[in-house]
N, C-alpha and C. Protein backbone atom coordinates (compact mmCIF):
# COMPACT_ATOMS: atom_id res chain seq x y z
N UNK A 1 0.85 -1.18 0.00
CA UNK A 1 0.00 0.00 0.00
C UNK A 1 0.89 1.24 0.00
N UNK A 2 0.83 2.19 -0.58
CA UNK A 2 1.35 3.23 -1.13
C UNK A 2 1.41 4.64 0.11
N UNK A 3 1.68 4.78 0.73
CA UNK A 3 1.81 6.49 1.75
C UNK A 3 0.85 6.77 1.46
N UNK A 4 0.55 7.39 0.46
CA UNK A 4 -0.28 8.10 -0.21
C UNK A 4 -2.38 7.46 0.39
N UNK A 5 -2.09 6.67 0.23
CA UNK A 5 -3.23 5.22 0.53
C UNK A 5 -3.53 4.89 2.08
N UNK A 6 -2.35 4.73 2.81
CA UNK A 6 -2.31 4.83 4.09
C UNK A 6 -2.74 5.90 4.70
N UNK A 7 -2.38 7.18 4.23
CA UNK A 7 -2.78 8.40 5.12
C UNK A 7 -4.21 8.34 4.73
N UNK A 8 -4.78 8.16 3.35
CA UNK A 8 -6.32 8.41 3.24
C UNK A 8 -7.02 7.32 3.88
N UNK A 9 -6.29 6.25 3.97
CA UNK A 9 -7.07 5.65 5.44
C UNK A 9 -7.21 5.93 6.59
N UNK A 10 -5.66 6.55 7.08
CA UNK A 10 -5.98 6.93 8.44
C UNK A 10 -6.90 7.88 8.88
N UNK A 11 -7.05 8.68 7.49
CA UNK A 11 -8.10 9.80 7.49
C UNK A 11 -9.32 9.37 7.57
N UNK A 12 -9.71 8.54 7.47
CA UNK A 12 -10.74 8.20 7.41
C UNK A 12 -10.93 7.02 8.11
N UNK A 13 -10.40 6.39 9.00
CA UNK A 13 -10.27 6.13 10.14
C UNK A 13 -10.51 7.03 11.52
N UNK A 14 -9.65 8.00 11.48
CA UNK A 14 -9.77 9.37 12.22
C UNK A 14 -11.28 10.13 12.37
N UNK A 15 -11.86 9.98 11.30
CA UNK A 15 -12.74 10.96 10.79
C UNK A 15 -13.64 10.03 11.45
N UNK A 16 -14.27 8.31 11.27
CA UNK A 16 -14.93 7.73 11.42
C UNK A 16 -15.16 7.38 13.07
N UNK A 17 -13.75 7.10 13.61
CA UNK A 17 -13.65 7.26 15.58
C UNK A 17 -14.15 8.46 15.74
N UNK A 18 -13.93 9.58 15.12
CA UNK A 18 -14.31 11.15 15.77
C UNK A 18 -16.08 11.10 15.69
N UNK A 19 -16.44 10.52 14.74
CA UNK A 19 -18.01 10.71 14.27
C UNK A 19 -18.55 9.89 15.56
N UNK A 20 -17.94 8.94 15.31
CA UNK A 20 -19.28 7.57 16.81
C UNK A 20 -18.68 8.72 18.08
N UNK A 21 -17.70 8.88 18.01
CA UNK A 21 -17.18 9.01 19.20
C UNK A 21 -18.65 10.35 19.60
N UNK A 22 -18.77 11.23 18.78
CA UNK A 22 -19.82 12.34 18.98
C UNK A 22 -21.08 12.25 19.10
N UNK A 23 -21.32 10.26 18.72
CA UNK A 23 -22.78 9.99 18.62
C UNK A 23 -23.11 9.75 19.64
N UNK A 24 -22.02 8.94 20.41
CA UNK A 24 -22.44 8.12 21.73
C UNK A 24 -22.33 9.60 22.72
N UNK A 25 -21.65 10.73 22.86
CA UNK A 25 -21.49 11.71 23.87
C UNK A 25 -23.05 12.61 23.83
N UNK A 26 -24.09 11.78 24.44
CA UNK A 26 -24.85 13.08 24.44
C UNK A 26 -25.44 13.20 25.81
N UNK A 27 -24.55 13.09 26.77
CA UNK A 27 -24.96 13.49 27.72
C UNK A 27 -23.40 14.27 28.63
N UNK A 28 -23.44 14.85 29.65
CA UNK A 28 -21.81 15.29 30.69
C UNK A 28 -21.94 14.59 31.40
N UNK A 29 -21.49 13.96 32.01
CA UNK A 29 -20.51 12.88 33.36
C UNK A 29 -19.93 13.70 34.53
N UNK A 30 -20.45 13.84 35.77
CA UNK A 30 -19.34 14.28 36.67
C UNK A 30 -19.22 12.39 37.67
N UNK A 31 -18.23 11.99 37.32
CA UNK A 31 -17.84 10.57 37.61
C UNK A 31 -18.07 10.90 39.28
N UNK A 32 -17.95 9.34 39.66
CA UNK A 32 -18.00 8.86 41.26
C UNK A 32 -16.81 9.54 42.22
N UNK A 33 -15.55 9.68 41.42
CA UNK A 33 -14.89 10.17 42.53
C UNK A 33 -14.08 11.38 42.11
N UNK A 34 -15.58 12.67 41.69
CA UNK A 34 -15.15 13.87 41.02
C UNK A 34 -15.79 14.34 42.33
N UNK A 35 -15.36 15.93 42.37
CA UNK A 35 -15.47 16.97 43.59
C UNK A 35 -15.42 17.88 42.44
N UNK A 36 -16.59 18.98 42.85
CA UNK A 36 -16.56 20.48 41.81
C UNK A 36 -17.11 21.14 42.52
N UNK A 37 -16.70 22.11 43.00
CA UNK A 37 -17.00 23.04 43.70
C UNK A 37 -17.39 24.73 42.57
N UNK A 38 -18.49 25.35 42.82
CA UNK A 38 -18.72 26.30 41.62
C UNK A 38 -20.10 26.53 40.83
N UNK A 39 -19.85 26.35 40.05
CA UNK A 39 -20.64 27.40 39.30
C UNK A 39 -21.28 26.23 38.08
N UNK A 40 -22.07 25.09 37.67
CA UNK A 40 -22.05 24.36 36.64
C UNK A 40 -23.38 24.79 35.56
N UNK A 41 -23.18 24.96 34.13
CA UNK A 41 -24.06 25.02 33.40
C UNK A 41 -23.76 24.40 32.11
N UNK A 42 -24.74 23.62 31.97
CA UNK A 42 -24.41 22.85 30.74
C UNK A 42 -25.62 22.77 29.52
N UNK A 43 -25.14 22.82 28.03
CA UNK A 43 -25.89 23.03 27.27
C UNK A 43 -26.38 21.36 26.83
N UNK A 44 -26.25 20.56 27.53
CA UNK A 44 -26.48 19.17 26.92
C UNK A 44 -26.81 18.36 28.62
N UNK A 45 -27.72 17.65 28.48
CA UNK A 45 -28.30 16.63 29.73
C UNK A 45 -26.68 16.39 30.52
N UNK A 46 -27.15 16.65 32.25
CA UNK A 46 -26.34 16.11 32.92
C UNK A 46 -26.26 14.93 33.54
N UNK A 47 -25.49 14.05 34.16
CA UNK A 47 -25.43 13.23 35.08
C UNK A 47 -24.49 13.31 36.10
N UNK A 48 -24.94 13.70 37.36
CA UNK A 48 -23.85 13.72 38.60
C UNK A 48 -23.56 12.42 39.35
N UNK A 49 -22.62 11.95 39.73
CA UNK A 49 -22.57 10.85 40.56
C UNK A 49 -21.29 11.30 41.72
N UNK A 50 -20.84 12.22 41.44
CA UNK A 50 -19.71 12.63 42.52
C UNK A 50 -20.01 13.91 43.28
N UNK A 51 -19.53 14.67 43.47
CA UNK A 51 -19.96 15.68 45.03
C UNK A 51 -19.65 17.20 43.75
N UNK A 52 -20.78 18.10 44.84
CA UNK A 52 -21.42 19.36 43.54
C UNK A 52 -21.29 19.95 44.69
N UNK A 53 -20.53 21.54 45.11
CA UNK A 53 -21.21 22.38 45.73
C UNK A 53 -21.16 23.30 45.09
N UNK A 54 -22.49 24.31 44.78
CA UNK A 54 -22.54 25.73 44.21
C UNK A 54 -23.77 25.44 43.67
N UNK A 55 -24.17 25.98 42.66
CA UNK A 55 -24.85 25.73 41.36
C UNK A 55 -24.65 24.93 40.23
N UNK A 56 -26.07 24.55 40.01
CA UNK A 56 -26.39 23.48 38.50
C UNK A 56 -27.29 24.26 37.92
N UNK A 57 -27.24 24.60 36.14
CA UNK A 57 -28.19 24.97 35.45
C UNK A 57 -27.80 24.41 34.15
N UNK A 58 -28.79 23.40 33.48
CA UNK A 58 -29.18 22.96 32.61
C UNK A 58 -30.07 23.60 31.77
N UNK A 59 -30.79 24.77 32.30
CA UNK A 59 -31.85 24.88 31.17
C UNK A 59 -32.23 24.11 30.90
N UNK A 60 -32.83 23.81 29.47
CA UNK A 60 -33.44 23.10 28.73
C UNK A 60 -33.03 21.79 28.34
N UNK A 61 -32.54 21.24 29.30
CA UNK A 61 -31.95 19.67 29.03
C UNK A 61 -31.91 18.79 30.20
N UNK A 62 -32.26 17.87 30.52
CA UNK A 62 -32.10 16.72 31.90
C UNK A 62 -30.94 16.62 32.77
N UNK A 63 -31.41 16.84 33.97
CA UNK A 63 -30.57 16.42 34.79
C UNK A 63 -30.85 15.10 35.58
N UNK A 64 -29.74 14.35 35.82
CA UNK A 64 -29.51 13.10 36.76
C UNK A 64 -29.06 13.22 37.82
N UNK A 65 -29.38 13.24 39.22
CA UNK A 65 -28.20 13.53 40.85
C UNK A 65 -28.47 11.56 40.83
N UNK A 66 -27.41 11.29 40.40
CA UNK A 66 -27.25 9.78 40.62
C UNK A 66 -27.57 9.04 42.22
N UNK A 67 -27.37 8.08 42.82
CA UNK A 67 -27.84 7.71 44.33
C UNK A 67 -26.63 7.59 44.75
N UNK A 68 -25.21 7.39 44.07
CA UNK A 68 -24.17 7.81 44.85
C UNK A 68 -23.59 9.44 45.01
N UNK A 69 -24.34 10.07 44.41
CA UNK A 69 -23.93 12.00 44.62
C UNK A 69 -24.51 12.59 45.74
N UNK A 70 -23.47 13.52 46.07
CA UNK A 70 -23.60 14.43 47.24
C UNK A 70 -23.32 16.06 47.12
N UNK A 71 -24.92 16.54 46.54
CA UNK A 71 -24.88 18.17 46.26
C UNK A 71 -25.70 18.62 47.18
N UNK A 72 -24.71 19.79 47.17
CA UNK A 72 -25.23 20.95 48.01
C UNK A 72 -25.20 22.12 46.85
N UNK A 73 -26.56 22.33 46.42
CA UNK A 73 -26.58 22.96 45.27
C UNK A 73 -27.79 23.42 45.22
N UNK A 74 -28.54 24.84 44.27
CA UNK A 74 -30.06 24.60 43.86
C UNK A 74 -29.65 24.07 42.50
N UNK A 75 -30.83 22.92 42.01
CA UNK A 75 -30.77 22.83 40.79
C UNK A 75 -31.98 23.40 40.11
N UNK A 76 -31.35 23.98 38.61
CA UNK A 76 -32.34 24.06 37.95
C UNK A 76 -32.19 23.18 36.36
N UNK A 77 -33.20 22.77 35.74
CA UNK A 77 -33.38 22.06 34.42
C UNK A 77 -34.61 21.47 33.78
N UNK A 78 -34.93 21.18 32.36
CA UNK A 78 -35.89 20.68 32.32
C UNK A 78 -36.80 20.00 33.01
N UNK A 79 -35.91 18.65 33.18
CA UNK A 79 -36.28 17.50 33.65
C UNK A 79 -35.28 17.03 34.54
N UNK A 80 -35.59 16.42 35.99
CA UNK A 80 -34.82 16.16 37.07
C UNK A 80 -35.15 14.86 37.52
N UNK A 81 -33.99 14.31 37.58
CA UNK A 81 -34.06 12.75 38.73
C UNK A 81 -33.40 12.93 39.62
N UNK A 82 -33.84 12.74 40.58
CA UNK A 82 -32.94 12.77 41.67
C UNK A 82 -33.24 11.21 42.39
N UNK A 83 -31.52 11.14 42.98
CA UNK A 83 -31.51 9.33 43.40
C UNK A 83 -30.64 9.28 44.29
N UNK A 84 -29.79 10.81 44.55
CA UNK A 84 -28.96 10.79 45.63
C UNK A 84 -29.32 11.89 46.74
N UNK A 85 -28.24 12.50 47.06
CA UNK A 85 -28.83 13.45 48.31
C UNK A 85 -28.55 14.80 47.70
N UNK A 86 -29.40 15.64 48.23
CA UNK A 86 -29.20 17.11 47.41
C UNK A 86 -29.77 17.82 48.64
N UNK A 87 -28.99 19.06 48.92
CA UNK A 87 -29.11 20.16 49.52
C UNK A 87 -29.32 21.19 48.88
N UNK A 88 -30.80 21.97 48.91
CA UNK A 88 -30.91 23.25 48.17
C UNK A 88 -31.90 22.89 47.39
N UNK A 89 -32.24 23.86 46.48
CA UNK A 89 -33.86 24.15 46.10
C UNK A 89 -33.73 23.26 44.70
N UNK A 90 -34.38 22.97 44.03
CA UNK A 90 -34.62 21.62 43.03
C UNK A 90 -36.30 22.15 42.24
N UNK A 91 -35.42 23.22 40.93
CA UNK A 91 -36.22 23.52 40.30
C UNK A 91 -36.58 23.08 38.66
N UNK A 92 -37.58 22.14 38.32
CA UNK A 92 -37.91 21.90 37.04
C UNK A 92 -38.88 22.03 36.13
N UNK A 93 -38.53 22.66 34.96
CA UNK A 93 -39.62 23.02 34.11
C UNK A 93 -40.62 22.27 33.80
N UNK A 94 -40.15 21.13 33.68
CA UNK A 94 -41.34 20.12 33.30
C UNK A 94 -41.88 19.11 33.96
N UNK A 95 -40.59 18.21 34.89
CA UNK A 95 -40.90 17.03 35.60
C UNK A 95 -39.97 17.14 36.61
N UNK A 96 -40.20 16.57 38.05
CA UNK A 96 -39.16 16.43 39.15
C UNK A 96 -39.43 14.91 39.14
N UNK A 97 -38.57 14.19 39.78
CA UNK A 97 -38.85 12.85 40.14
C UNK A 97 -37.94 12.41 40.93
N UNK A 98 -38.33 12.49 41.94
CA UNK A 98 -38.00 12.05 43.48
C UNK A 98 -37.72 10.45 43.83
N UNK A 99 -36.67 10.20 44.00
CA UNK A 99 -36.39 8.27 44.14
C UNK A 99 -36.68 8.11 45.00
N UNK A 100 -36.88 6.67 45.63
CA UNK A 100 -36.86 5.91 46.98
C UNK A 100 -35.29 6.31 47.69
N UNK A 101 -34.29 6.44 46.81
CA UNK A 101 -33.15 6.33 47.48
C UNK A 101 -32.54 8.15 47.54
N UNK A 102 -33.34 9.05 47.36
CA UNK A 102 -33.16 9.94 47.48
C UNK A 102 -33.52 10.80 48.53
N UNK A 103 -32.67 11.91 49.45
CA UNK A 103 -32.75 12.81 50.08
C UNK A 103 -32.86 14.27 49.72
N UNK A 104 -33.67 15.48 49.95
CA UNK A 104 -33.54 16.56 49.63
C UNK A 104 -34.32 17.14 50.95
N UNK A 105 -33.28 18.05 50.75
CA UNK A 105 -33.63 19.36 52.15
C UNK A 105 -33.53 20.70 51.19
N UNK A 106 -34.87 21.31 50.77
CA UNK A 106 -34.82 22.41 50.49
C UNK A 106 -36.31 22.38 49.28
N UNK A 107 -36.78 23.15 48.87
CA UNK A 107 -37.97 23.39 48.38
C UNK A 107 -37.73 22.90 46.83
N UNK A 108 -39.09 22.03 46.92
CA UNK A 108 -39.06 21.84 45.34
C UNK A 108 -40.37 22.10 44.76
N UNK A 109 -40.18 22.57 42.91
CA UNK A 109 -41.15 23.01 42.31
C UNK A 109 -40.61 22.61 40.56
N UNK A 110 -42.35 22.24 40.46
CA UNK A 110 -41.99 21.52 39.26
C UNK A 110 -43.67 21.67 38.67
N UNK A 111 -44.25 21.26 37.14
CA UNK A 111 -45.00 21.10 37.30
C UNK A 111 -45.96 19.59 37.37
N UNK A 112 -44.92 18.79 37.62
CA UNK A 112 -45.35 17.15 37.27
C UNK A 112 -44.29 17.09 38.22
N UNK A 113 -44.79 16.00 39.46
CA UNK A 113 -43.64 15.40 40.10
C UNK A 113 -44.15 14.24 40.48
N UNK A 114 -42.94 13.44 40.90
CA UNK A 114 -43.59 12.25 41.20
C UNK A 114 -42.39 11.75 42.45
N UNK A 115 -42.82 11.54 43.32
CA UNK A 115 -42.22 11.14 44.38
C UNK A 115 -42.49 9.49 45.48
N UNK A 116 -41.31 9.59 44.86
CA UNK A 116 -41.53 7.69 45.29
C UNK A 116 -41.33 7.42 47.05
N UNK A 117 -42.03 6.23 47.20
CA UNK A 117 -42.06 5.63 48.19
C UNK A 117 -40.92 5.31 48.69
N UNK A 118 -40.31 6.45 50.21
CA UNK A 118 -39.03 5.95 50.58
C UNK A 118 -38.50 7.45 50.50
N UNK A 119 -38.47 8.30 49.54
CA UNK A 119 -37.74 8.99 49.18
C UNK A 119 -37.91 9.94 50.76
N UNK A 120 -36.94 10.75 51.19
CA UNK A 120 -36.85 11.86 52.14
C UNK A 120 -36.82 13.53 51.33
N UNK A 121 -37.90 14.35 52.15
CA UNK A 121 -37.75 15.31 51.38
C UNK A 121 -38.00 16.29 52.86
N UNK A 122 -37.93 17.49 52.78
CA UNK A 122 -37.67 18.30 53.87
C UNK A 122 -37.70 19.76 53.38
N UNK A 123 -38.82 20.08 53.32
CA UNK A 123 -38.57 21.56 52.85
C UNK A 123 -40.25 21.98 51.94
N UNK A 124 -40.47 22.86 51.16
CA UNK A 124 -41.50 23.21 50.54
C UNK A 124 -42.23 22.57 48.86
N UNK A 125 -43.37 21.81 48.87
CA UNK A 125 -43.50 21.35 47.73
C UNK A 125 -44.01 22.47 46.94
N UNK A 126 -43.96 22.89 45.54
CA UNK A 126 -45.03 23.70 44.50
C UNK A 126 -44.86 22.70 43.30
N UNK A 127 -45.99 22.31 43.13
CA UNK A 127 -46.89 21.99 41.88
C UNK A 127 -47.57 23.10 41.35
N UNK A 128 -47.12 23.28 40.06
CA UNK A 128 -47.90 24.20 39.32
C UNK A 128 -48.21 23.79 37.49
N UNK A 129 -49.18 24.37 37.65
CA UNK A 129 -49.70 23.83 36.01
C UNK A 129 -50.75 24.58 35.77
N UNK A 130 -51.54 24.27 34.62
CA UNK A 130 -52.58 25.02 34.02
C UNK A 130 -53.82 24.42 34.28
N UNK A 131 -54.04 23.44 34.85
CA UNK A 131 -55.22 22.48 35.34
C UNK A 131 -56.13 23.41 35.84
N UNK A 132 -57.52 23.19 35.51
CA UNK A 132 -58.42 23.88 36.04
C UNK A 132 -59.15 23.04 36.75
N UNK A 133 -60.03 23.78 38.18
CA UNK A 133 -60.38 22.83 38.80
C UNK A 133 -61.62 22.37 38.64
N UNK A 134 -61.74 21.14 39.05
CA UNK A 134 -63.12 20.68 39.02
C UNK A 134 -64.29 20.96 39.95
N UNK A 135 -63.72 21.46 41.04
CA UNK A 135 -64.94 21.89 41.87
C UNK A 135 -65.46 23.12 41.59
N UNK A 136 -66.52 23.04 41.23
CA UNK A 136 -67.31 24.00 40.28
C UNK A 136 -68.87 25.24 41.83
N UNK A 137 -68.41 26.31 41.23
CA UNK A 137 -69.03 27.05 42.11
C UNK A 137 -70.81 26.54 41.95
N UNK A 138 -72.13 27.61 42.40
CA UNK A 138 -73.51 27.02 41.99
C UNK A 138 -73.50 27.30 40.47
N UNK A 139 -72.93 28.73 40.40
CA UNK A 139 -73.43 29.06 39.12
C UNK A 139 -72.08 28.50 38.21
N UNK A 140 -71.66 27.12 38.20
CA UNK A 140 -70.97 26.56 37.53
C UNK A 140 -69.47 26.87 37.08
N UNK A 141 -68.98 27.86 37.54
CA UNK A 141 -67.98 28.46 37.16
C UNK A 141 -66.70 27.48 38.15
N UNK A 142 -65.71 27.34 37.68
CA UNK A 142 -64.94 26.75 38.37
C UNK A 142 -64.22 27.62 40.13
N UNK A 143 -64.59 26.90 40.99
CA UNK A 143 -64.12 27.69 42.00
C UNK A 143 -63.18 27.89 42.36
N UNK A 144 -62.64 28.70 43.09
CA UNK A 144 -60.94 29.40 43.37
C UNK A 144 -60.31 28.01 44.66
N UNK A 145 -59.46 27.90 44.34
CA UNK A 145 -58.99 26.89 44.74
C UNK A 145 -57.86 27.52 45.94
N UNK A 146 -58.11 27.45 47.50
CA UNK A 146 -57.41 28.28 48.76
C UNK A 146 -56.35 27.44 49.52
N UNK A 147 -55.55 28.12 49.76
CA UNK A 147 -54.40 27.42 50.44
C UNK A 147 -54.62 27.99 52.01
N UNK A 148 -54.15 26.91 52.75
CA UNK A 148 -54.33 26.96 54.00
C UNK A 148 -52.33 28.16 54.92
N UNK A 149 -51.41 27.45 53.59
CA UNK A 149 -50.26 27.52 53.93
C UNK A 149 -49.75 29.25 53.27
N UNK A 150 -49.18 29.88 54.70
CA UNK A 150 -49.29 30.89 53.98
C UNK A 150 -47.69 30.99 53.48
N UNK A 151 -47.97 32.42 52.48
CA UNK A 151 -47.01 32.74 51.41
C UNK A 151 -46.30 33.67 51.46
């Protein structure tokens, strides 16, 4: 095989590891025995499994607090699992979801959550959404729906 032949393989070898390599990365990793202290925002779904203090913001993409992570953080992001322990407020646009093997001390708000059997939570729930209610006044109008807990 000719130099010439070899390099346009390796090129294309190169080119072909670089491509999967970009298919399989669509999520960030902070591994089991990472420590980050700071400031984190990421434009692509997270997964934590090692220790967070400061801030998390995902915006518009998923976050994971794995069941071996230990943050002291507020989070914010689309969509949230939480499976480890988290300190601080735990805010999601669309879904929270609370594990059996998860701890949180600090207020959470979401508009879909779901909180499993087991899980520890400690602090303020808000559910919010566009749901209208069903208990309907005489003259049929839907009635105002009162909180006992004040604000």
């Amino acid at each position: 095989m000719s130099t010439v032949n070899r390099s346009r393989e390796q090129s294309r070898t190169n080119a072909t590891e670089s491509a999967s390599s970009d298919e399989r990365r669509v999520s960030a990793w902070i591994g089991q025995g990472v420590i980050v202290e700071g400031r984190i925002t990421s434009a692509q779904d997270l997964r934590i499994d090692g220790k967070v203090e400061g801030t998390i913001e995902v915006g518009n993409h998923g976050l994971i607090i794995g069941a071996s992570a230990v943050v002291k953080a507020n989070l914010a992001a689309r969509t949230i699992l939480v499976c480890g322990a988290v300190i601080g407020n735990v805010t999601a646009a669309e879904r929270l979801d609370v594990q059996a093997t998860a701890s949180v001390e600090g207020d959470l708000s979401a508009p879909r959550l779901v909180l499993s059997d087991g899980a520890l939570v400690k602090g303020r729930v808000e559910t919010r959404g566009t749901r209208v209610s069903k208990i309907r006044n005489a003259d049929g109008a839907p009635a105002p729906v009162e909180s006992d807990s004040p604000r």
